[in-house]
C-alpha atoms as a PDB file:
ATOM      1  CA  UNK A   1      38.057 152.840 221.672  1.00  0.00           C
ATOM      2  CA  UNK A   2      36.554 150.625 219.176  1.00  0.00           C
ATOM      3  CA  UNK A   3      38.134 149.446 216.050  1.00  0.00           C
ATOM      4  CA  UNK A   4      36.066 151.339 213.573  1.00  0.00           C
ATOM      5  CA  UNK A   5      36.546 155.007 215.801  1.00  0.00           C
ATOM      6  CA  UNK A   6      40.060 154.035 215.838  1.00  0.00           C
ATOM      7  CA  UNK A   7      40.678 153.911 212.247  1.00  0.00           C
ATOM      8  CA  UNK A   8      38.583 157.102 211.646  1.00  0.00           C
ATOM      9  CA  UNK A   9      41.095 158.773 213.881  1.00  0.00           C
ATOM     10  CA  UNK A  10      43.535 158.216 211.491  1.00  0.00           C
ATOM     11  CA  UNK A  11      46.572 156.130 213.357  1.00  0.00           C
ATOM     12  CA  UNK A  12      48.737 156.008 209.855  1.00  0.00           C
ATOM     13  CA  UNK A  13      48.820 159.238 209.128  1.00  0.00           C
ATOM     14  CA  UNK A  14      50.419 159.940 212.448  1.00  0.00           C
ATOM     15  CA  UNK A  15      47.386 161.822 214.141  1.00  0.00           C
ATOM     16  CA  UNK A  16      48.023 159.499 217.372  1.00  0.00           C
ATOM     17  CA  UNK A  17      51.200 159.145 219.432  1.00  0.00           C
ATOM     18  CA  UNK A  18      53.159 156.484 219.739  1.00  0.00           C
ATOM     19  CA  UNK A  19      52.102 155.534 222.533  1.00  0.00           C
ATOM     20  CA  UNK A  20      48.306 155.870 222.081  1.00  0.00           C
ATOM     21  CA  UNK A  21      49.007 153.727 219.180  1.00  0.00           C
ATOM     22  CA  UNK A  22      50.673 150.887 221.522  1.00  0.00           C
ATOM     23  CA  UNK A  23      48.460 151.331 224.445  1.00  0.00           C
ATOM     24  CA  UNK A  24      44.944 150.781 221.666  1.00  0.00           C
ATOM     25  CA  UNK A  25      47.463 147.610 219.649  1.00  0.00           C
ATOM     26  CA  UNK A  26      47.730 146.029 223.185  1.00  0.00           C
ATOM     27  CA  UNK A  27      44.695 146.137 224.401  1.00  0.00           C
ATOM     28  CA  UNK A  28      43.193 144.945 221.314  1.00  0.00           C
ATOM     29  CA  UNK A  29      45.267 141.620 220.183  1.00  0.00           C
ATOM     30  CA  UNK A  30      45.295 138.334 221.847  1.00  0.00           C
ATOM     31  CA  UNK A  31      48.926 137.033 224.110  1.00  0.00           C
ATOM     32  CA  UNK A  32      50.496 135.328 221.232  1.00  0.00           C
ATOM     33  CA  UNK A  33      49.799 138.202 218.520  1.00  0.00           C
ATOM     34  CA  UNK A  34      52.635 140.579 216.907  1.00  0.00           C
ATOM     35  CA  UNK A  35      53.043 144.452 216.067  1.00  0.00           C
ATOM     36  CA  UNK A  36      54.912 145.290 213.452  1.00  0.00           C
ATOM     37  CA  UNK A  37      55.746 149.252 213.563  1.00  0.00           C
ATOM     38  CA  UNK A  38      57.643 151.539 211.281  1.00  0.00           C
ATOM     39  CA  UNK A  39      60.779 153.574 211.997  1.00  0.00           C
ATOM     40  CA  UNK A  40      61.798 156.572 211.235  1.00  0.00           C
ATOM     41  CA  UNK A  41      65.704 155.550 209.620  1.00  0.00           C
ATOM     42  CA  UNK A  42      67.326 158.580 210.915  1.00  0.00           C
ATOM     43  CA  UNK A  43      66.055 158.611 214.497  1.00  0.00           C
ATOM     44  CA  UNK A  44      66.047 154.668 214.462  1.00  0.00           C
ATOM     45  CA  UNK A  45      67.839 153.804 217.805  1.00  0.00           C
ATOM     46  CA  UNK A  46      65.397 156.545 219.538  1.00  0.00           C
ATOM     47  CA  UNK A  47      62.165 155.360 218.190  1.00  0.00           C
ATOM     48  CA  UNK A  48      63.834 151.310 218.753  1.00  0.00           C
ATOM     49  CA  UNK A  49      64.484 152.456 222.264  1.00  0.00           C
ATOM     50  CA  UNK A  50      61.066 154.255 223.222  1.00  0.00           C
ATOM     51  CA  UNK A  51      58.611 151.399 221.191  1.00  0.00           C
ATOM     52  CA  UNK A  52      60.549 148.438 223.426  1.00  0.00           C
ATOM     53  CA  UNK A  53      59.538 150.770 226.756  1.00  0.00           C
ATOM     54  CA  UNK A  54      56.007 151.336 225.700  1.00  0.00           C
ATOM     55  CA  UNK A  55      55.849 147.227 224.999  1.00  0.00           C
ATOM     56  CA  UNK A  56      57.319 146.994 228.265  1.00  0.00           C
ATOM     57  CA  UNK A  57      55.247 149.082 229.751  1.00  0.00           C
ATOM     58  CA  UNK A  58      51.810 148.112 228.310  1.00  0.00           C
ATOM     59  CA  UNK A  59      52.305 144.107 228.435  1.00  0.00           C
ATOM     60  CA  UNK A  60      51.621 141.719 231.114  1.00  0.00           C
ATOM     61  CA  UNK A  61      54.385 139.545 232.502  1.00  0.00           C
END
């Protein structure tokens, strides 16, 4: 997915999952680039839990 269809799709308003969000951030930024992503404060150690998997997951070693 390009840049321009990706923000059409509307990622901030929620209308991806999490981890369609990661997967498109990851394949999209160079090695020594950052993501910064929100939390939800009352499901904070789930959503802390499940975004450090999908890094996991989705980054090279």
């Amino acid at each position: 997915m390009k840049r321009r269809e990706f923000l059409k799709t509307g990622a901030a308003a929620g209308r991806l999952t999490a981890s369609e969000g990661f997967e498109y951030a990851f394949n999209h930024i160079a090695r020594k680039d950052g993501v910064c992503v929100g939390i939800y404060a009352q499901k904070a150690i789930d959503q802390i839990r499940q975004n450090a998997t999908y890094t996991e997951t989705l980054t090279p070693r």
